[in-house]
Protein backbone atom coordinates (compact mmCIF):
# COMPACT_ATOMS: atom_id res chain seq x y z
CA UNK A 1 71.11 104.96 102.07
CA UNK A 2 73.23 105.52 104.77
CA UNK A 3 77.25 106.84 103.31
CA UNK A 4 80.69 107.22 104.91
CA UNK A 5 80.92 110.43 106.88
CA UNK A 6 84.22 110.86 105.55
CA UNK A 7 84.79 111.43 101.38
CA UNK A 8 88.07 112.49 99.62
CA UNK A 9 87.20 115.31 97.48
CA UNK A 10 86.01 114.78 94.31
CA UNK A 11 89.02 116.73 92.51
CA UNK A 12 91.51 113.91 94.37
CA UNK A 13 89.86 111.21 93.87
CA UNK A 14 89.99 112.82 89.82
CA UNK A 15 93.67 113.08 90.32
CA UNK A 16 94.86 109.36 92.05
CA UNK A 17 92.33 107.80 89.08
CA UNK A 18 95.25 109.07 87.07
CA UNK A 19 98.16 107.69 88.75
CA UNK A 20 99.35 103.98 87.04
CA UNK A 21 97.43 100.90 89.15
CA UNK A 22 99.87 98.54 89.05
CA UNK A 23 102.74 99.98 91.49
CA UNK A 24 99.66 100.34 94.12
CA UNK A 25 98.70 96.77 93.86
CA UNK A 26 102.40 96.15 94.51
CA UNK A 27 102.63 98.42 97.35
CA UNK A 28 99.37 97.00 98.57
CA UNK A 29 100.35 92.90 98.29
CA UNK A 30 103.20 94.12 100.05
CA UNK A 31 101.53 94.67 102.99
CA UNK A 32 98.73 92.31 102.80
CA UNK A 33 101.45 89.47 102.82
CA UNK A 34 103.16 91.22 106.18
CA UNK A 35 99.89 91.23 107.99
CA UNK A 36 97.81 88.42 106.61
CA UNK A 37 99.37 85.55 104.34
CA UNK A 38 101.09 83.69 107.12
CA UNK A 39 97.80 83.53 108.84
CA UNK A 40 95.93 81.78 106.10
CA UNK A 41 95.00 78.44 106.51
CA UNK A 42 95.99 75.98 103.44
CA UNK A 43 92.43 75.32 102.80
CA UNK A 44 91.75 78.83 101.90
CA UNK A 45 94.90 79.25 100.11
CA UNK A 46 94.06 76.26 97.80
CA UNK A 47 90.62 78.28 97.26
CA UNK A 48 92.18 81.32 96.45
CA UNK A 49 94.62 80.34 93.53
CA UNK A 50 94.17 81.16 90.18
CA UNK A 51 91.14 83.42 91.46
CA UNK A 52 91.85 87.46 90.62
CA UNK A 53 90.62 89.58 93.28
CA UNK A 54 90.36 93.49 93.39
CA UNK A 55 89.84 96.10 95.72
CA UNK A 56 88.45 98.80 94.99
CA UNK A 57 88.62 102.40 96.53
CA UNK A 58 85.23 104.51 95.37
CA UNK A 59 86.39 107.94 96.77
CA UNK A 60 89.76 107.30 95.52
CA UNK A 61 89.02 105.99 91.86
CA UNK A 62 91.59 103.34 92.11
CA UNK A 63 91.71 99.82 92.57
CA UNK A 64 94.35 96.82 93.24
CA UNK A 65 94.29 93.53 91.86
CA UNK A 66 96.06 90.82 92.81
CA UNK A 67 96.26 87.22 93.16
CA UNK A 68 96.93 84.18 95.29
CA UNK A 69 100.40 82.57 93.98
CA UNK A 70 103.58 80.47 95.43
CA UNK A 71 102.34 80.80 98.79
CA UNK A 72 101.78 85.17 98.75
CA UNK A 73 99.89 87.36 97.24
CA UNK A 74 101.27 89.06 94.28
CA UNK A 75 100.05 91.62 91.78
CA UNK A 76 98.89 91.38 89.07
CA UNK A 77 97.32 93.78 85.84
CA UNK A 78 93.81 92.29 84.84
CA UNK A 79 92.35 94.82 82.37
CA UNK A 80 89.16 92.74 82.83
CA UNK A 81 86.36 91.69 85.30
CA UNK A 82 87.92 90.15 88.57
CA UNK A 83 86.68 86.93 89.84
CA UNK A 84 85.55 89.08 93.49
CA UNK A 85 85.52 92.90 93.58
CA UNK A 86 85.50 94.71 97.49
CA UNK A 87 84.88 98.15 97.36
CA UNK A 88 84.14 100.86 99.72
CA UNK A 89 85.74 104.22 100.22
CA UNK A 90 89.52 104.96 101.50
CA UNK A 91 87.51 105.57 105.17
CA UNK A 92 85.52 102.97 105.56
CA UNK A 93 88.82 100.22 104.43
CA UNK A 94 90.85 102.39 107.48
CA UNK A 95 87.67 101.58 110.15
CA UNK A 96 87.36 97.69 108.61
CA UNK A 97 91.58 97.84 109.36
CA UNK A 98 91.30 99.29 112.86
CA UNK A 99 88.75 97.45 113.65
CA UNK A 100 86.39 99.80 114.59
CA UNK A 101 83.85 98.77 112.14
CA UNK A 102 82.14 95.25 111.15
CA UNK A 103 81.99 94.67 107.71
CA UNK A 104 79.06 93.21 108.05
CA UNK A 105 77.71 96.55 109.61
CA UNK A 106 78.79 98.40 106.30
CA UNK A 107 77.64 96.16 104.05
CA UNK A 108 74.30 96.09 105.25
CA UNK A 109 74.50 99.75 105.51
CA UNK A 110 75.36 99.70 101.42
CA UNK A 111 79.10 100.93 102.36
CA UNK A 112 81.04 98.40 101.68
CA UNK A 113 80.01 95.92 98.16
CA UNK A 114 81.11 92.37 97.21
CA UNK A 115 80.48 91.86 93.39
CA UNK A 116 81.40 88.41 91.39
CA UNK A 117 81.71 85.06 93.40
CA UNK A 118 79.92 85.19 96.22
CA UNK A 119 81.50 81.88 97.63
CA UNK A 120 84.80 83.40 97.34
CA UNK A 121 83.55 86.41 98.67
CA UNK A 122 82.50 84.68 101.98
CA UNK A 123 85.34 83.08 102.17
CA UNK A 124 87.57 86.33 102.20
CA UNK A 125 85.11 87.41 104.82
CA UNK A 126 85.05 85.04 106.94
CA UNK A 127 88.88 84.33 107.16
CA UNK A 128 89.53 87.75 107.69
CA UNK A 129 86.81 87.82 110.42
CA UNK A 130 88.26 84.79 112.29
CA UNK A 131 92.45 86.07 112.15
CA UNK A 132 92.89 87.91 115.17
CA UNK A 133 95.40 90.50 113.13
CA UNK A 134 97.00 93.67 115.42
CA UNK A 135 94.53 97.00 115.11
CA UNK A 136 95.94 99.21 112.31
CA UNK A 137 96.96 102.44 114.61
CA UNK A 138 97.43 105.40 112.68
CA UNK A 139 99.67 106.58 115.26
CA UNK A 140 102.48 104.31 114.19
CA UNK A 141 102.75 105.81 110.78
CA UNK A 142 103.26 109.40 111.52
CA UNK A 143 106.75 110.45 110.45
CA UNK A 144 108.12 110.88 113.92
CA UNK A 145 107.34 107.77 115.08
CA UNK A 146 108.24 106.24 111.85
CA UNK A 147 111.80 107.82 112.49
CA UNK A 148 112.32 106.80 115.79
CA UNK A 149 112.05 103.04 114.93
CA UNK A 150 114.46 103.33 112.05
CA UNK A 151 116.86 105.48 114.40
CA UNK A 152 116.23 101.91 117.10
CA UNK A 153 116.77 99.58 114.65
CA UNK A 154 120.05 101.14 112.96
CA UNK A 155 122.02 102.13 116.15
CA UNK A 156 124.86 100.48 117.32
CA UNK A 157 123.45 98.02 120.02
């Protein structure tokens, strides 16, 4: 079985199991719904309600759920099995983001794991596969150039 070139350490991925799950799943809704809700067709958003969905990060030890509901994702604590579970490690969700993997490639390659309804599971798949969503670049969120877009967007025009 082929794995991820790239691990956290064990000893971190000990430490961020610790931290509390739900603010992540906040922080993480939060930016699924700026880069993917508007760009989800109604059919799929009918398909998605009521349905809890979590990803999980292996390396990491942590996991988000969340849900489909009023027209964005939102959090949500669900102590108990989720209806479709992703999971890979923290590396293989930034290639799958950048698009510089297929997640087909890394789940054939055991990488990357769908477990509950596969239907639903497709579905998230597929409508990620066919949204033509902006490459994540790393190089956006270093501090500096972090900075320098708050510094454009609060001067004096």
């Amino acid at each position: 079985m082929k794995t991820s070139p790239y691990l956290l350490p064990k000893p971190i991925g000990q430490l961020l199991s610790k931290l509390p799950v739900y603010p992540g799943s906040l922080l993480f809704v939060t930016g699924l719904n700026l880069a993917l809700a508007k760009n989800l067709a109604t059919d799929v958003t009918q398909m998605l309600v009521g349905k809890k969905l979590r990803l999980r990060v292996t390396d990491a030890q942590i996991g988000f759920d969340f849900e489909w509901r009023n027209g964005r994702f939102v959090a949500c604590q669900n102590p108990g099995a989720a209806d479709l579970t992703i999971s890979a490690s923290a590396y293989d969700f930034v290639l799958l983001a950048r698009r510089q993997e297929d997640p087909d490639t890394l789940f054939f390659s055991r990488r990357l794991s769908m477990e509950g309804d596969t239907e639903l599971g497709l579905l998230v798949k597929n409508t990620i596969d066919a949204i033509e969503l902006p490459v994540l670049s790393l190089e956006q969120l270093k501090p500096a150039q972090v900075l320098a877009r708050l510094r454009t967007r609060l001067a004096p025009h």
